[in-house]
PDB file of N, CA and C in Angstrom:
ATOM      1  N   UNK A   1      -5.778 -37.776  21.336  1.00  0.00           N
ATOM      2  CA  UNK A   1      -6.453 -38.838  22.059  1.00  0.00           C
ATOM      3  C   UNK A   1      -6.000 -40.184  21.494  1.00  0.00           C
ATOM      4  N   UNK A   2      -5.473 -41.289  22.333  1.00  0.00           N
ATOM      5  CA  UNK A   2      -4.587 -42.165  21.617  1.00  0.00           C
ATOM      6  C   UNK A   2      -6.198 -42.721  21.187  1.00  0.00           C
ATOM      7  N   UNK A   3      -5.741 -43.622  20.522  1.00  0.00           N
ATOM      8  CA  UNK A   3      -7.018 -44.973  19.670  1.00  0.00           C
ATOM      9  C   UNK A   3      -7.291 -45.876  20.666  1.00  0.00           C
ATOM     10  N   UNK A   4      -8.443 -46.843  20.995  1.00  0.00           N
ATOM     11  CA  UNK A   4      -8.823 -47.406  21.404  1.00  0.00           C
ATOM     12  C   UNK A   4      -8.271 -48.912  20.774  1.00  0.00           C
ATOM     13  N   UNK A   5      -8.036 -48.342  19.643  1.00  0.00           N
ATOM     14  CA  UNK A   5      -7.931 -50.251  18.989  1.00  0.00           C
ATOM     15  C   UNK A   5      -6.652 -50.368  19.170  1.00  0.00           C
ATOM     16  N   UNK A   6      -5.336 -49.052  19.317  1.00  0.00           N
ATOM     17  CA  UNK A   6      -4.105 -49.633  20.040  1.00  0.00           C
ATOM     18  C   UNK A   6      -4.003 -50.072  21.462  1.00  0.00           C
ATOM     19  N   UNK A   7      -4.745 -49.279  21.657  1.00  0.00           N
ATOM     20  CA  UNK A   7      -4.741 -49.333  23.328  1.00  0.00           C
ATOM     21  C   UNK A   7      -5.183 -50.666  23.886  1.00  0.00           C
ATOM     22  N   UNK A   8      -5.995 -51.191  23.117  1.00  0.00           N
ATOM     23  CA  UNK A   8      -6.820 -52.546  23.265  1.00  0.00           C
ATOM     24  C   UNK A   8      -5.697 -53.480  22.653  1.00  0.00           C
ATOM     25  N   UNK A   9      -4.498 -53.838  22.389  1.00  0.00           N
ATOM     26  CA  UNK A   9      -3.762 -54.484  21.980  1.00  0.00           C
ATOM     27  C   UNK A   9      -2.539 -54.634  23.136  1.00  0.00           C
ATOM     28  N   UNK A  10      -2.486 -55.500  23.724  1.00  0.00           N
ATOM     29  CA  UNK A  10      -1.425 -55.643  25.119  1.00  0.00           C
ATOM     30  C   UNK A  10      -0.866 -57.050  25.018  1.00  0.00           C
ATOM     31  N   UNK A  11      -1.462 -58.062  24.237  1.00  0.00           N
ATOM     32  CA  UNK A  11      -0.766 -59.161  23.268  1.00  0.00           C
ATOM     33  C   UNK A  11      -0.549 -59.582  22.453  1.00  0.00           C
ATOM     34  N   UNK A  12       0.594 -59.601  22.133  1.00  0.00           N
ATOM     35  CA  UNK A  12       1.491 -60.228  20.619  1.00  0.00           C
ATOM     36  C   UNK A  12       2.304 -61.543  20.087  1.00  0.00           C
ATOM     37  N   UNK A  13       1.567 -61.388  18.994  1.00  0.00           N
ATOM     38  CA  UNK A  13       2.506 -63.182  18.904  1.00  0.00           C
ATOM     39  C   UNK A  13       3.332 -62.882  17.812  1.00  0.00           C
ATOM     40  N   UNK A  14       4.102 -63.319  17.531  1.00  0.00           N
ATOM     41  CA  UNK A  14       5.060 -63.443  16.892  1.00  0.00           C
ATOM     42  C   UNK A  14       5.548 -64.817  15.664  1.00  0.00           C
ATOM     43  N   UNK A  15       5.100 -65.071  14.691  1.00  0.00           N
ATOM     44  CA  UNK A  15       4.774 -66.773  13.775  1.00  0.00           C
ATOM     45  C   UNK A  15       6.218 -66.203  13.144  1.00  0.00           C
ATOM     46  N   UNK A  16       7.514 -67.359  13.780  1.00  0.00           N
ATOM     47  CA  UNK A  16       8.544 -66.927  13.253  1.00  0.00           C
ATOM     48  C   UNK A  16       9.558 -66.665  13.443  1.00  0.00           C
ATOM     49  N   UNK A  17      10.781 -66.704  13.734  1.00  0.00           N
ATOM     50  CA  UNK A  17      11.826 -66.114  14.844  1.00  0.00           C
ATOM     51  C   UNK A  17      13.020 -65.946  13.915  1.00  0.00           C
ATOM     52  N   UNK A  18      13.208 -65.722  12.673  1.00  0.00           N
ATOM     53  CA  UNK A  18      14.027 -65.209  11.744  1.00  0.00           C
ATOM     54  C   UNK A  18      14.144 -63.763  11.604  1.00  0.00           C
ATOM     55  N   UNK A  19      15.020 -63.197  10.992  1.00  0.00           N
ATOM     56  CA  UNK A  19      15.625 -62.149  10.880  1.00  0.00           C
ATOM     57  C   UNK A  19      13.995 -61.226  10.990  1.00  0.00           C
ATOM     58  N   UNK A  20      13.335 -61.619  10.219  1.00  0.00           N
ATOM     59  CA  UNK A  20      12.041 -60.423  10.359  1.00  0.00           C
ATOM     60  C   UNK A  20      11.318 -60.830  11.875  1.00  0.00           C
ATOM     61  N   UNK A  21      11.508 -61.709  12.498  1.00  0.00           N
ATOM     62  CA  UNK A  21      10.432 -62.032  13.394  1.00  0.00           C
ATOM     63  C   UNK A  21      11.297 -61.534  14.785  1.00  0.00           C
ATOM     64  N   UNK A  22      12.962 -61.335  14.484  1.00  0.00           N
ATOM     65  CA  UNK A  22      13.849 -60.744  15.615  1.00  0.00           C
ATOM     66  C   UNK A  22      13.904 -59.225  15.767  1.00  0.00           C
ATOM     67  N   UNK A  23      13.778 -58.902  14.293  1.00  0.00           N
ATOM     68  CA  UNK A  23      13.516 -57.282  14.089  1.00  0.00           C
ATOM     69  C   UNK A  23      12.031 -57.034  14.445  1.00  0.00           C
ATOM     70  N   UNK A  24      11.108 -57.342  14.406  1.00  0.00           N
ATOM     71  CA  UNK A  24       9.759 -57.071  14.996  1.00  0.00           C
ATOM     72  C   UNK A  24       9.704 -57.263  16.781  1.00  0.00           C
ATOM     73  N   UNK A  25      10.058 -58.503  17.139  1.00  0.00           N
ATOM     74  CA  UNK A  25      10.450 -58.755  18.557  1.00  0.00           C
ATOM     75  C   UNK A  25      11.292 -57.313  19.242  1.00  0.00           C
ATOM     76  N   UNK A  26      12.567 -57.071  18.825  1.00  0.00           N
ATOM     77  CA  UNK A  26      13.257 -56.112  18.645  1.00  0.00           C
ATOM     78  C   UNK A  26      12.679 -54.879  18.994  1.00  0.00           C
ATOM     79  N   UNK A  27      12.042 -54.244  18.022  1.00  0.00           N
ATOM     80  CA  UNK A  27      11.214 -52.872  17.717  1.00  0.00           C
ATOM     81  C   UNK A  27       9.976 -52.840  18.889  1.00  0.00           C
ATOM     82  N   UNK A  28       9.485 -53.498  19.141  1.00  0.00           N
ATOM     83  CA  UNK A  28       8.618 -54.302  20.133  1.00  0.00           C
ATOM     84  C   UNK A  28       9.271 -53.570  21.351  1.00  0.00           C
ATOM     85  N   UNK A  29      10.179 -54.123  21.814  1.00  0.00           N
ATOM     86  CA  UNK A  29      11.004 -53.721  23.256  1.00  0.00           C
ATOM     87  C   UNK A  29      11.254 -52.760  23.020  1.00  0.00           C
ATOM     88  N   UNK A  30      11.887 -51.720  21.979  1.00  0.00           N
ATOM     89  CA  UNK A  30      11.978 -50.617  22.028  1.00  0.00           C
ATOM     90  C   UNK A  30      11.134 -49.523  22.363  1.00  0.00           C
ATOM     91  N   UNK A  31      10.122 -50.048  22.116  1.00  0.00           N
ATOM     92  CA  UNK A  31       9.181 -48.922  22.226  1.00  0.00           C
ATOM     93  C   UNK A  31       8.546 -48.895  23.931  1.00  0.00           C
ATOM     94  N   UNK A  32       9.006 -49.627  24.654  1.00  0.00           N
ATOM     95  CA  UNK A  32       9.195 -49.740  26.097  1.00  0.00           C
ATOM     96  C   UNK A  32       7.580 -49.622  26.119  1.00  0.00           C
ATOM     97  N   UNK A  33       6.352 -50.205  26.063  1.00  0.00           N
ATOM     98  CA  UNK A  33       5.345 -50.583  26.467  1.00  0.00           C
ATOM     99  C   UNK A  33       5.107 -52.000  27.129  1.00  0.00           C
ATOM    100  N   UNK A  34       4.220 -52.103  28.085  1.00  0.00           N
ATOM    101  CA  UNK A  34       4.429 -53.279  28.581  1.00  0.00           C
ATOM    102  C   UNK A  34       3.486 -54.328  27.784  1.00  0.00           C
ATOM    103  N   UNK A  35       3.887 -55.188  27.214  1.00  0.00           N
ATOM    104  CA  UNK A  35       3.469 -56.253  26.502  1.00  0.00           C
ATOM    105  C   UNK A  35       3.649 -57.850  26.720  1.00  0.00           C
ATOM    106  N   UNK A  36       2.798 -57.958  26.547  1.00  0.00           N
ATOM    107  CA  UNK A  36       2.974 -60.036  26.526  1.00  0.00           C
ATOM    108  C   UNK A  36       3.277 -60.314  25.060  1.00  0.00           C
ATOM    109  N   UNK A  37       4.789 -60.837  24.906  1.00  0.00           N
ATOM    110  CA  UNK A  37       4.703 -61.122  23.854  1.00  0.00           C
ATOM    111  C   UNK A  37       4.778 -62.775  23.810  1.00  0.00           C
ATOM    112  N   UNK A  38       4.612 -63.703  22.597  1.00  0.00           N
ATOM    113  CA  UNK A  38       4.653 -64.559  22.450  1.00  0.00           C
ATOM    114  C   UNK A  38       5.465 -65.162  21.021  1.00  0.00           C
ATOM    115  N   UNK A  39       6.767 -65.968  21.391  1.00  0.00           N
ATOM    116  CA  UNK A  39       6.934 -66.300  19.831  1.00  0.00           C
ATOM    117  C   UNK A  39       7.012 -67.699  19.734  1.00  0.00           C
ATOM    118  N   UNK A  40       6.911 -67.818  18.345  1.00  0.00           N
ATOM    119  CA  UNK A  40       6.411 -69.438  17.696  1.00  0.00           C
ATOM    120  C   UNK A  40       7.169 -69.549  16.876  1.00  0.00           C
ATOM    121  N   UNK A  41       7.815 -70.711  16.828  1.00  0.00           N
ATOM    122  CA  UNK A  41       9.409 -71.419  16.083  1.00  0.00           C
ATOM    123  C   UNK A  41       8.970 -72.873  15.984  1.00  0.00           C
ATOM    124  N   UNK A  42       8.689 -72.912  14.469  1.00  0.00           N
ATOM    125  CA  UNK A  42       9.099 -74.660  14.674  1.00  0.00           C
ATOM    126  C   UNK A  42      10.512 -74.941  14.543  1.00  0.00           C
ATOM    127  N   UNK A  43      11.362 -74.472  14.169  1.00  0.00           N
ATOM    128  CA  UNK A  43      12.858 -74.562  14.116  1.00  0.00           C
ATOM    129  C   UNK A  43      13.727 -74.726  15.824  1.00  0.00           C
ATOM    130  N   UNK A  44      14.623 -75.354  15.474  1.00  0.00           N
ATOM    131  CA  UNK A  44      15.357 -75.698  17.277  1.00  0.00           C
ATOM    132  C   UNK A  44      15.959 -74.182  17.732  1.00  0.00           C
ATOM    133  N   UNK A  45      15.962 -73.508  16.492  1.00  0.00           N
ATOM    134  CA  UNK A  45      16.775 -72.567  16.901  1.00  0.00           C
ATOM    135  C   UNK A  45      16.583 -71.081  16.716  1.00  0.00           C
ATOM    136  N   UNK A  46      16.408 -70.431  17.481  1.00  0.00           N
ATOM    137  CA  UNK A  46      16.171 -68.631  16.554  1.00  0.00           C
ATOM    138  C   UNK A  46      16.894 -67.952  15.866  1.00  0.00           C
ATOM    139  N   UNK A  47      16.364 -67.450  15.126  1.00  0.00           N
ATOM    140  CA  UNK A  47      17.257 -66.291  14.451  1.00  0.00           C
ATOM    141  C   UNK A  47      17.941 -66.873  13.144  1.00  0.00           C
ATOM    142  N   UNK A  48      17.668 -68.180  12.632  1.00  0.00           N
ATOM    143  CA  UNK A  48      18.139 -68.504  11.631  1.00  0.00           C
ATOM    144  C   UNK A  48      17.070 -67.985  10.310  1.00  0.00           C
ATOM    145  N   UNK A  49      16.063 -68.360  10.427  1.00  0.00           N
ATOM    146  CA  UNK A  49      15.120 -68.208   9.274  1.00  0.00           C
ATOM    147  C   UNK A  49      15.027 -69.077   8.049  1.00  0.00           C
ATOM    148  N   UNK A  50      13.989 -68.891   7.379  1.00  0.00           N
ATOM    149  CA  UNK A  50      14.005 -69.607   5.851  1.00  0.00           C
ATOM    150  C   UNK A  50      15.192 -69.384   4.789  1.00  0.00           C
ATOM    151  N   UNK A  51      15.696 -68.115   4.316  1.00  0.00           N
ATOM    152  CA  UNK A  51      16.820 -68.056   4.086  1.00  0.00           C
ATOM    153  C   UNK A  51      18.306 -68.410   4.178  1.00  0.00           C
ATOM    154  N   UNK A  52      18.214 -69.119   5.583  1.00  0.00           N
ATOM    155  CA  UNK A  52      19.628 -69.457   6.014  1.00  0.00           C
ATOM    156  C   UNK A  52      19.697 -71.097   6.749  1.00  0.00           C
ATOM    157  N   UNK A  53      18.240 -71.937   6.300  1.00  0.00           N
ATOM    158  CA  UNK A  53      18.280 -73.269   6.850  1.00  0.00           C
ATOM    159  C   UNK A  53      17.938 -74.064   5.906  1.00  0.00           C
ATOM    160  N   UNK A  54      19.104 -75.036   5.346  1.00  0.00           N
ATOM    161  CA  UNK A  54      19.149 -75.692   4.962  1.00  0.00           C
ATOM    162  C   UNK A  54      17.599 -77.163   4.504  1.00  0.00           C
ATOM    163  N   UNK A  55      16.937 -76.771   5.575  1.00  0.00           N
ATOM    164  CA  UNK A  55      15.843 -77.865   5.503  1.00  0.00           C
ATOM    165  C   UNK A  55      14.751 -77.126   4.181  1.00  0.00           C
ATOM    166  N   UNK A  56      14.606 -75.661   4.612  1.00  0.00           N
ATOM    167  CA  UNK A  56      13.597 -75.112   3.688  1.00  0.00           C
ATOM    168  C   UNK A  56      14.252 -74.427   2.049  1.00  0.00           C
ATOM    169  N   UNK A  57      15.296 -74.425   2.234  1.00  0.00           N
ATOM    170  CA  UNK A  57      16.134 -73.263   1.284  1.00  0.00           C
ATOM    171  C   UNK A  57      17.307 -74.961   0.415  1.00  0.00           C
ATOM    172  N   UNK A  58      17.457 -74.545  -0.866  1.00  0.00           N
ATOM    173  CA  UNK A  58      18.453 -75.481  -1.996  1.00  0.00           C
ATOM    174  C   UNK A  58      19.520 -74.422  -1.491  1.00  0.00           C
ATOM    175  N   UNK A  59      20.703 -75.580  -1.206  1.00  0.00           N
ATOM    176  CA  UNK A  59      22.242 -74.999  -0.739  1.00  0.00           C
ATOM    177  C   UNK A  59      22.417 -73.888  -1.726  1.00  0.00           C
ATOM    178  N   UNK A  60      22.389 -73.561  -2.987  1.00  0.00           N
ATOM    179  CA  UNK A  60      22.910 -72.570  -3.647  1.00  0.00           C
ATOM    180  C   UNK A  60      21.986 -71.803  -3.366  1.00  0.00           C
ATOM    181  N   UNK A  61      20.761 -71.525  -2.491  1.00  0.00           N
ATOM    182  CA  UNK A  61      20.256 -70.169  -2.313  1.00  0.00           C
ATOM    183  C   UNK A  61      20.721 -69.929  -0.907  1.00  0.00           C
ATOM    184  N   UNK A  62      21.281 -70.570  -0.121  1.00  0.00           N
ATOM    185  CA  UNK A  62      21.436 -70.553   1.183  1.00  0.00           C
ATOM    186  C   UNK A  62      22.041 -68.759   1.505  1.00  0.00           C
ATOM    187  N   UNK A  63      21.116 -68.139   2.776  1.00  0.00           N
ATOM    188  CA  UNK A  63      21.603 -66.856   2.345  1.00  0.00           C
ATOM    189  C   UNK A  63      21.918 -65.938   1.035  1.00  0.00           C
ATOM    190  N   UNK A  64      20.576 -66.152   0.626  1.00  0.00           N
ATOM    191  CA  UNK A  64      21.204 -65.178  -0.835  1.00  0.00           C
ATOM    192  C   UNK A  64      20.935 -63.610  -0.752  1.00  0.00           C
ATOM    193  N   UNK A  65      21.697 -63.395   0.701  1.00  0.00           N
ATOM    194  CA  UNK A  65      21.717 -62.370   0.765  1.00  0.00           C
ATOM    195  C   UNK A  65      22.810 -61.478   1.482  1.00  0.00           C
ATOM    196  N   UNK A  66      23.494 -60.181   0.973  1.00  0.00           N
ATOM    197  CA  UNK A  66      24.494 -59.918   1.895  1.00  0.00           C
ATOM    198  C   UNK A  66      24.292 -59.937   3.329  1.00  0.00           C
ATOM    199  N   UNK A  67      25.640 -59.767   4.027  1.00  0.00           N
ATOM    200  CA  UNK A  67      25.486 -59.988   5.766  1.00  0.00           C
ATOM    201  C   UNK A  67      25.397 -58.472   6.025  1.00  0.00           C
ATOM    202  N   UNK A  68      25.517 -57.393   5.024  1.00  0.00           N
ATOM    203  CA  UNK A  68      25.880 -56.018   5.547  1.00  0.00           C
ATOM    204  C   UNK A  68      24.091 -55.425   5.190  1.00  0.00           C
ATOM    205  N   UNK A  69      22.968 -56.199   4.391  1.00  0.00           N
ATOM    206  CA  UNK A  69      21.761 -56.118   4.342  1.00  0.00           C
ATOM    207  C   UNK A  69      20.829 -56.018   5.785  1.00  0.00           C
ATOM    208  N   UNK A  70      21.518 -56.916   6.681  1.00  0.00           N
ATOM    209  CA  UNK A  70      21.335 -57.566   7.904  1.00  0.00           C
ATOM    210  C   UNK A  70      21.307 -56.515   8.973  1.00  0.00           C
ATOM    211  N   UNK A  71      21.182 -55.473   9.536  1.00  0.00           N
ATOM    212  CA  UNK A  71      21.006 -54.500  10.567  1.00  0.00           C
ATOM    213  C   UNK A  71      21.522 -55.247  11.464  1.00  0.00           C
ATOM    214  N   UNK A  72      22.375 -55.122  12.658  1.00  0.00           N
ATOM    215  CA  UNK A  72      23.021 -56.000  13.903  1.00  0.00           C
ATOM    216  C   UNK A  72      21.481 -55.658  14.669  1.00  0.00           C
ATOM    217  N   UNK A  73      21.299 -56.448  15.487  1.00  0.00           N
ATOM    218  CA  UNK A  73      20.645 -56.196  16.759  1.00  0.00           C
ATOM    219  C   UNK A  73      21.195 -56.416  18.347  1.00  0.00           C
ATOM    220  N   UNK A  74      21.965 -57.116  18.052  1.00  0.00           N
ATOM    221  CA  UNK A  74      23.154 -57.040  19.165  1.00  0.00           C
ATOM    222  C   UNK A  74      24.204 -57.324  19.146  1.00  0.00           C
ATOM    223  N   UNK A  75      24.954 -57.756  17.865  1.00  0.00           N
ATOM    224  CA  UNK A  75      25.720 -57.819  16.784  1.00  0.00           C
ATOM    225  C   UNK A  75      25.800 -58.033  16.083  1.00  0.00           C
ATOM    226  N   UNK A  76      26.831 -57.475  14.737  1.00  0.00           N
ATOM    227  CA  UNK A  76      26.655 -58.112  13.411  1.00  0.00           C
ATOM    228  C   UNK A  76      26.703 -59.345  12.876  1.00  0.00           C
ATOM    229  N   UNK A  77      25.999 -59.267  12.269  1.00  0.00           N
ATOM    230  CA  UNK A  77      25.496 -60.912  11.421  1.00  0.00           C
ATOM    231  C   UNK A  77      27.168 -61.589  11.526  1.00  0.00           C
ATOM    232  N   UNK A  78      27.755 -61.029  10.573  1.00  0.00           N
ATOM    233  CA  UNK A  78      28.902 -61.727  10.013  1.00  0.00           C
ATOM    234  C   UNK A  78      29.567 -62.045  10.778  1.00  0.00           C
ATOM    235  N   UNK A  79      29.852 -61.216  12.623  1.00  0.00           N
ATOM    236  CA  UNK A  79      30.637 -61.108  13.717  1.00  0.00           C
ATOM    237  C   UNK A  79      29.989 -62.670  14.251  1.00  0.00           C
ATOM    238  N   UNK A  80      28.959 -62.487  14.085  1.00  0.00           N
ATOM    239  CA  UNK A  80      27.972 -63.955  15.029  1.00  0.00           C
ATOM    240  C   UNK A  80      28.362 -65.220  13.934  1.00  0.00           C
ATOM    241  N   UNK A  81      28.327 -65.277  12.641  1.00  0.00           N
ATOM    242  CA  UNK A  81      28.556 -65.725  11.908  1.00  0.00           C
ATOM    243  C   UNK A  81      30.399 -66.446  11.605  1.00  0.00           C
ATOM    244  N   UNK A  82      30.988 -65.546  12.777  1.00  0.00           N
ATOM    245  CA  UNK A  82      32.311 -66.459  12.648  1.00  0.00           C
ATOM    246  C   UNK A  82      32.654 -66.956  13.600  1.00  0.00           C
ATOM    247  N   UNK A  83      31.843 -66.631  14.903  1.00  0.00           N
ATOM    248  CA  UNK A  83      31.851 -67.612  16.263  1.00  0.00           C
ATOM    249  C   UNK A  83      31.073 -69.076  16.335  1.00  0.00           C
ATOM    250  N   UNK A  84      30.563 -69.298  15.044  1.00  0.00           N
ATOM    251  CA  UNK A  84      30.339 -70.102  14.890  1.00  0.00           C
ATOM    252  C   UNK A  84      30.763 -71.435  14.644  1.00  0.00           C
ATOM    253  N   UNK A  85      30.543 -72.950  14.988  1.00  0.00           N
ATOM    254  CA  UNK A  85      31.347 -73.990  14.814  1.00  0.00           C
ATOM    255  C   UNK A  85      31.121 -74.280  13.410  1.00  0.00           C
ATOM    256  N   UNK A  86      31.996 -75.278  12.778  1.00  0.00           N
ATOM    257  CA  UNK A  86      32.325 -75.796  11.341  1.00  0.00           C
ATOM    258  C   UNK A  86      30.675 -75.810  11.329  1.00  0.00           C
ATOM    259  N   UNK A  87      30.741 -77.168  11.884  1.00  0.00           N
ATOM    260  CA  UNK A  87      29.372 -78.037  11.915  1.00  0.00           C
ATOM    261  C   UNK A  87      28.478 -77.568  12.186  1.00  0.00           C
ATOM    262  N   UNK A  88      27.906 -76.638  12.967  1.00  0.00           N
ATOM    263  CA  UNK A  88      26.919 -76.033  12.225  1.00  0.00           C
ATOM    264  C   UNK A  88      26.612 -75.034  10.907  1.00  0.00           C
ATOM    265  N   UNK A  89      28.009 -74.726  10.512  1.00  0.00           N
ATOM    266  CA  UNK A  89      27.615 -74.010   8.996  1.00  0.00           C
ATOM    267  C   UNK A  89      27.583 -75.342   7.894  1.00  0.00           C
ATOM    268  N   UNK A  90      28.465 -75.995   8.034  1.00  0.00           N
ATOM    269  CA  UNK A  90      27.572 -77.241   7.143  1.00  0.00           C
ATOM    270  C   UNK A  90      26.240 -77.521   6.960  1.00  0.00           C
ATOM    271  N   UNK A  91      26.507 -77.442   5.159  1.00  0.00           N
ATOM    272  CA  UNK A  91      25.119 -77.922   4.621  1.00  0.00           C
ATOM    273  C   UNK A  91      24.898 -79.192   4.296  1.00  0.00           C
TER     274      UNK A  91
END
């Protein structure tokens, strides 16, 4: 007998749109239920996160983390990571 307190859950928000808030979004759609989701970014851009933006993170921690840590979700980090212009990898 499913639970009542999942069942009673049909909206989601999302505080976040970095690597954990794309993998939750992500996992979300997978599971093919119909949901309202909602996400919240003060950043211009998704998918960067605290780790990899310069405003919240000191340049020598920038990414202090491998790109092969990174699970693709619709491609790999490092692949997205070289279509990228100069100017925006400048710190």
């Amino acid at each position: 007998m499913p639970s009542k307190t999942v069942a009673a859950f049909r909206n989601v928000a999302i505080v976040g749109t970095g690597p954990t808030g794309l993998y939750t979004l992500h996992h979300l759609l997978q599971r093919g239920q119909k949901l309202t989701v909602t996400l919240f970014e003060a950043a211009p851009l998704a998918g960067v996160g605290s780790p990899y933006s310069p405003e919240t993170t000191q340049a020598s921690m920038l990414a202090n983390i491998a790109s092969i840590e990174i699970r693709p979700l619709g491609e790999a980090y490092l692949d997205w990571l070289k279509r990228q212009p100069d100017a925006m990898l400048q710190v």
